[in-house]
C-alpha atoms as a PDB file:
ATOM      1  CA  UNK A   1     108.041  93.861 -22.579  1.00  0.00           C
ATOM      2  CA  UNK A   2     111.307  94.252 -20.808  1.00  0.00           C
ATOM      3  CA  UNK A   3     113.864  91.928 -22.077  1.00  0.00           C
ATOM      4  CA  UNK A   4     117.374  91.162 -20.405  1.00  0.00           C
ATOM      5  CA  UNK A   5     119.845  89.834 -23.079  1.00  0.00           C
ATOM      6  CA  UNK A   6     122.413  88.449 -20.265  1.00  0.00           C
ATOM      7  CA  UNK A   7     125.894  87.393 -22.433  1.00  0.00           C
ATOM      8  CA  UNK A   8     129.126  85.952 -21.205  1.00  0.00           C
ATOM      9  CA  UNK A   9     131.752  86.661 -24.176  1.00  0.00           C
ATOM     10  CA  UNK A  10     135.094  86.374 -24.167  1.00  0.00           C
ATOM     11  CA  UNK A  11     136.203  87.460 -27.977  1.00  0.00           C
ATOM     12  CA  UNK A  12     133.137  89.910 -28.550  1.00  0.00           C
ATOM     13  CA  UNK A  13     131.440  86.768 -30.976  1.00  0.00           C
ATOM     14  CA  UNK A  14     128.582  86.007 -28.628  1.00  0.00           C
ATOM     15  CA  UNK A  15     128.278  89.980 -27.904  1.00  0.00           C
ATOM     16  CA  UNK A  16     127.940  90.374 -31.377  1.00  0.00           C
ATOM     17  CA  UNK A  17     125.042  88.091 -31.475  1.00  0.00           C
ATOM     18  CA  UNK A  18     123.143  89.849 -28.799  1.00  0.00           C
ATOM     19  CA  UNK A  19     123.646  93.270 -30.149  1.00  0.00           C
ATOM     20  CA  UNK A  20     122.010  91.671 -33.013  1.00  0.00           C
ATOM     21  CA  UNK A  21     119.358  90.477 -31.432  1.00  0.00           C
ATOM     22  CA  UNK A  22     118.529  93.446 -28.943  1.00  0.00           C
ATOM     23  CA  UNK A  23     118.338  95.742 -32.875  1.00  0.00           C
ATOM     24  CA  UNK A  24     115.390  93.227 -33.772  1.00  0.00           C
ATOM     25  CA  UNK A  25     113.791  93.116 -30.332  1.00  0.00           C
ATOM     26  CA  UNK A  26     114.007  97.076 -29.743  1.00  0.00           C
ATOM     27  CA  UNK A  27     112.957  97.098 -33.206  1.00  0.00           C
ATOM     28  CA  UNK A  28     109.699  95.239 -32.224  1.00  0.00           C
ATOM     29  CA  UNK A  29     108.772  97.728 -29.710  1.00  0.00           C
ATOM     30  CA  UNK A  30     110.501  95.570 -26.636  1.00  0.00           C
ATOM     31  CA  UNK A  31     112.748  97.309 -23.929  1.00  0.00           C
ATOM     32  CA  UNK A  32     115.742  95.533 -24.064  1.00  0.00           C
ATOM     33  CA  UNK A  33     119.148  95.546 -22.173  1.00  0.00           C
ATOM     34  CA  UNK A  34     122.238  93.380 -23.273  1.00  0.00           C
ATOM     35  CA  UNK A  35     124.220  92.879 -19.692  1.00  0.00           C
ATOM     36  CA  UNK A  36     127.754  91.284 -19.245  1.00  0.00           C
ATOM     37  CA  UNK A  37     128.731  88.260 -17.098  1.00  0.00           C
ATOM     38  CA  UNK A  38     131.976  88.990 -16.386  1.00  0.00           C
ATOM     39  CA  UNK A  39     134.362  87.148 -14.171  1.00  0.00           C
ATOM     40  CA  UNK A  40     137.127  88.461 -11.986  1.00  0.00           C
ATOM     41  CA  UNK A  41     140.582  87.018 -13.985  1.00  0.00           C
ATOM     42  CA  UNK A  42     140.933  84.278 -16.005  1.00  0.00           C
ATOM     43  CA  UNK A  43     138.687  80.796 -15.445  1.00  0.00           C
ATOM     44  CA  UNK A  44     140.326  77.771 -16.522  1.00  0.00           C
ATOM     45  CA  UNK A  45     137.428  74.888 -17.735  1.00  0.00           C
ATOM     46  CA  UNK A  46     137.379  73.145 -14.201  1.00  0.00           C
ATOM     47  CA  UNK A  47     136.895  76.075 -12.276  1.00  0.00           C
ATOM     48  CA  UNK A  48     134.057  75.777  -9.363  1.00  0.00           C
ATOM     49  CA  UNK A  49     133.889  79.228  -7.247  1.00  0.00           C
ATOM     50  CA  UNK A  50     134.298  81.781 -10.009  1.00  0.00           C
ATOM     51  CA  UNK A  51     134.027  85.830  -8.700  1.00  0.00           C
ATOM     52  CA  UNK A  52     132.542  88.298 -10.519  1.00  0.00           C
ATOM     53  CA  UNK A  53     133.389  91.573 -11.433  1.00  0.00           C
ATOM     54  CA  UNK A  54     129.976  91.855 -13.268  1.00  0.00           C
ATOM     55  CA  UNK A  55     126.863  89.872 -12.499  1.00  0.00           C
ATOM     56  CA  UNK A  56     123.570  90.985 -13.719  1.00  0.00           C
ATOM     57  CA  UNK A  57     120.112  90.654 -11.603  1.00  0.00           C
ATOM     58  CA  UNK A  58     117.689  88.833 -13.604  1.00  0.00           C
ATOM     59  CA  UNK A  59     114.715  90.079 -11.441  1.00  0.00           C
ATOM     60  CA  UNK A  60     114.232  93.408 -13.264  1.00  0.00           C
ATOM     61  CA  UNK A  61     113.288  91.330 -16.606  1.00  0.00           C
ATOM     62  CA  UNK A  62     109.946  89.735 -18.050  1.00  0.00           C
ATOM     63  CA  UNK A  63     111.948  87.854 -20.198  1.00  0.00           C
ATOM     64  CA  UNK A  64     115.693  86.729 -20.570  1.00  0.00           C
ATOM     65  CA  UNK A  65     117.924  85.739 -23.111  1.00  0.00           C
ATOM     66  CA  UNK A  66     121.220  84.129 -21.785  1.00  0.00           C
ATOM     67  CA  UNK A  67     124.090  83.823 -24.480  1.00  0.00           C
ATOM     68  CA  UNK A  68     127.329  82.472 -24.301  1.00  0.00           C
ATOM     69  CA  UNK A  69     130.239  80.558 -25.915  1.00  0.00           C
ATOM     70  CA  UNK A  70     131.041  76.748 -25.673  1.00  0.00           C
ATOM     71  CA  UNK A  71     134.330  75.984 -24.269  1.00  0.00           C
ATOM     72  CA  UNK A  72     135.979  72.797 -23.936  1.00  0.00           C
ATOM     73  CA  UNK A  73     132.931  71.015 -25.714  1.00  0.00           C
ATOM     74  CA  UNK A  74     130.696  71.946 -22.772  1.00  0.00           C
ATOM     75  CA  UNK A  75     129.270  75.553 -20.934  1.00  0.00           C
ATOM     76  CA  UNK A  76     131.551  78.438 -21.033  1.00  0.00           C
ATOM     77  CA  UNK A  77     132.445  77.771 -16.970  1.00  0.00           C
ATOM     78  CA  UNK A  78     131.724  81.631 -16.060  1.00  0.00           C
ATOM     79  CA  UNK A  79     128.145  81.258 -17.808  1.00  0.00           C
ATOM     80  CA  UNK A  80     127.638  78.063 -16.008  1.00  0.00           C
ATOM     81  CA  UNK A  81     128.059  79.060 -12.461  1.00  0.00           C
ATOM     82  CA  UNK A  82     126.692  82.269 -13.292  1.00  0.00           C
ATOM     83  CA  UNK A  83     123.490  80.354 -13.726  1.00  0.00           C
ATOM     84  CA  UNK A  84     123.820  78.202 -11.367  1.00  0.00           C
ATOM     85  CA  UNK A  85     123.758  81.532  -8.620  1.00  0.00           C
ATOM     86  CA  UNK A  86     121.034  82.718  -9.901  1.00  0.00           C
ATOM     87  CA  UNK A  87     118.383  82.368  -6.946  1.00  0.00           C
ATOM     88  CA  UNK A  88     115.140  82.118  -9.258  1.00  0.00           C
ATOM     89  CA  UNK A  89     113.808  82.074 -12.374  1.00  0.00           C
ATOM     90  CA  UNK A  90     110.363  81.256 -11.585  1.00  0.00           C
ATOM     91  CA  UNK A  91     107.435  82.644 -14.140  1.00  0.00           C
ATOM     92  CA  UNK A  92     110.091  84.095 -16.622  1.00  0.00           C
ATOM     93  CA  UNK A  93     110.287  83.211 -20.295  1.00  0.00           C
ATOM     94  CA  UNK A  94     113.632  82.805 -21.241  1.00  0.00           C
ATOM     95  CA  UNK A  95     115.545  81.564 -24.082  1.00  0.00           C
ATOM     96  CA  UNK A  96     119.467  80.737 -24.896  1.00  0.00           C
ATOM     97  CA  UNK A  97     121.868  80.098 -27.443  1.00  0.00           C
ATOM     98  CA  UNK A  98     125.390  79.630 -27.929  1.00  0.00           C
ATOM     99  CA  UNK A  99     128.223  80.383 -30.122  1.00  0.00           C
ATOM    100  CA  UNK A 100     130.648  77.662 -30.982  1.00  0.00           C
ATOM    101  CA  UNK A 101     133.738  77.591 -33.299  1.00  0.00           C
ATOM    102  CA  UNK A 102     133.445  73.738 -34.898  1.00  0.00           C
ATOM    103  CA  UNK A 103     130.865  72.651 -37.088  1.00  0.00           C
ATOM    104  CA  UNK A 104     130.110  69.259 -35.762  1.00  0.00           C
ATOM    105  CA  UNK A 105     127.446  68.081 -33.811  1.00  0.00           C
ATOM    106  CA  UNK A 106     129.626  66.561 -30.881  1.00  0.00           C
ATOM    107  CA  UNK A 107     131.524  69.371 -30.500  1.00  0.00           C
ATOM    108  CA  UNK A 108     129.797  70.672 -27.239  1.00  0.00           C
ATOM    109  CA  UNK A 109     126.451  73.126 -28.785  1.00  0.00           C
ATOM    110  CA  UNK A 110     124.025  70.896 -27.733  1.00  0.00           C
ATOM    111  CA  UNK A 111     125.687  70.127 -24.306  1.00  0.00           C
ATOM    112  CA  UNK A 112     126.160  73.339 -23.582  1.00  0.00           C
ATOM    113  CA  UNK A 113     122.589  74.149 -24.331  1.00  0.00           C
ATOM    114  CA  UNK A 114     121.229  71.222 -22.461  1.00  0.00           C
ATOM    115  CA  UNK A 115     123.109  72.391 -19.301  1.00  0.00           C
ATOM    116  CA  UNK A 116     121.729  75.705 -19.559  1.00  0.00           C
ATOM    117  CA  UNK A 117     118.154  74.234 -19.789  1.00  0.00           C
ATOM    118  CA  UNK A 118     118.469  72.317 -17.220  1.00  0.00           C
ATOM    119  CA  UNK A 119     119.859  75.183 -15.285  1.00  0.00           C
ATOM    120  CA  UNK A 120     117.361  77.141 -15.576  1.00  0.00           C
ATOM    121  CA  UNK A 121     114.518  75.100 -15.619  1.00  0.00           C
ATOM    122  CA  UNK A 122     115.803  73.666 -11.869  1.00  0.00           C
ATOM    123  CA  UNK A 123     115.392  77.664 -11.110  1.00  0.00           C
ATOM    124  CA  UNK A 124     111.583  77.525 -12.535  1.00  0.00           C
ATOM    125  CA  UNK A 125     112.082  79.073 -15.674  1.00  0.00           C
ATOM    126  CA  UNK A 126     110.361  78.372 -19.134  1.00  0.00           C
ATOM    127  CA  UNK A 127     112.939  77.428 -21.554  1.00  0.00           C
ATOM    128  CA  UNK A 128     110.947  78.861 -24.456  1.00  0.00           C
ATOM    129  CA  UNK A 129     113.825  77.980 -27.417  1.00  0.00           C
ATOM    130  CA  UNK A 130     117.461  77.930 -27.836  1.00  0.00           C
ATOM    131  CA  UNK A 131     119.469  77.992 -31.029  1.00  0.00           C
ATOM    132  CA  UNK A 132     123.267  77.074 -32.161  1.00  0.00           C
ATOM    133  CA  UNK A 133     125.781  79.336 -33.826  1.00  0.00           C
ATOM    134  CA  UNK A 134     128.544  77.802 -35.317  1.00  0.00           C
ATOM    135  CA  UNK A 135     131.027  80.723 -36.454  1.00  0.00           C
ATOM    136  CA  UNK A 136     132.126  79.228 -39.847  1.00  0.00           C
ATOM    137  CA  UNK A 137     131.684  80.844 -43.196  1.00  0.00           C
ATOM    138  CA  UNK A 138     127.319  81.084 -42.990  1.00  0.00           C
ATOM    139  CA  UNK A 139     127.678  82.567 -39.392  1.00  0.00           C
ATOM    140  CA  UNK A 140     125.419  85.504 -40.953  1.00  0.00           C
ATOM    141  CA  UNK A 141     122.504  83.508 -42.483  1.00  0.00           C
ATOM    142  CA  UNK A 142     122.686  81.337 -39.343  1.00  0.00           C
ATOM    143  CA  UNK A 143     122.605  84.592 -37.177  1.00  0.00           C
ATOM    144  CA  UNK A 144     119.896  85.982 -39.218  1.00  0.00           C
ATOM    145  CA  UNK A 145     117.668  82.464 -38.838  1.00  0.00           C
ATOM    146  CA  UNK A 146     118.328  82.866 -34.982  1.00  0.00           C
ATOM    147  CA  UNK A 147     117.350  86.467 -34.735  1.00  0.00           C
ATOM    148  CA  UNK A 148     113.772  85.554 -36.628  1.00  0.00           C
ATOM    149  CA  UNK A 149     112.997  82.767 -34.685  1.00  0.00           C
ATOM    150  CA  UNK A 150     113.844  84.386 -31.072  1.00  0.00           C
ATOM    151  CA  UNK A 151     112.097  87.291 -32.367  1.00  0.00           C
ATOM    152  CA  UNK A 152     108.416  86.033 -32.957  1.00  0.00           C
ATOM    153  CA  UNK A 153     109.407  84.438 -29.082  1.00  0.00           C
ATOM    154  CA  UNK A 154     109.019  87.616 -27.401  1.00  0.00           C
END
């Protein structure tokens, strides 16, 4: 299966992740690809029409992982309207997580990964799971739960 690990990261955490993840996938006999989202400048939290220096083409891909940080309690913005370009999804599997700094549960994770559902279900994908990381002390084990479960996935 070719899998697209797709990542907007702005201090190499959520990278981190996928590089993680694309070990267990390749590991599992997958062809996979970690690709950056990455925006022209900085983006402040509000920002609508964001340019890209780097923005992958999810057509290539079977399946697609999209990854990113939550800023401002929401979306990292460049993921966001990254996704929202994106002209379809349709008959991919794809799953998502993001990285997040604060351990609470109103402190944007599951926000963020609502949006992105919703996202990409509006472009006909099948959000097949999505996962949290909160970078705190058990970042690893939570890392390591995340890779397993995204790994029987795919």
């Amino acid at each position: 299966m070719k899998i697209g690990i797709i990542v907007y990261s702005k201090t190499e955490n959520t990278y981190s992740v996928a590089q993680k993840l694309q070990e267990k996938l390749m590991a599992q006999e997958n062809e996979v690809e970690i690709q950056r989202v990455t925006p022209i400048g900085e983006v402040n939290p509000k920002a609508k029409n964001i340019q890209y220096e780097n923005k992958p083409d999810v057509i290539k891909y079977d399946s697609i992982i999209f990854g990113s940080p939550v800023h401002a309690f929401s979306l990292a913005p460049p993921m966001r309207a990254y996704l929202e370009q994106i002209e379809s999804l349709h008959g991919k599997d794809v799953a998502c997580f993001v990285t997040k700094g604060l351990r609470f549960n109103w402190t944007g994770g599951n926000q963020a990964i609502g949006k992105m559902k919703k996202i990409i279900e509006s472009k006909g994908g099948k959000v097949v799971g999505t996962d949290i990381v909160v970078w705190n002390k058990n970042r690893d084990q939570k890392i390591d739960e995340m890779i397993r479960k995204f790994a029987i996935l795919f």
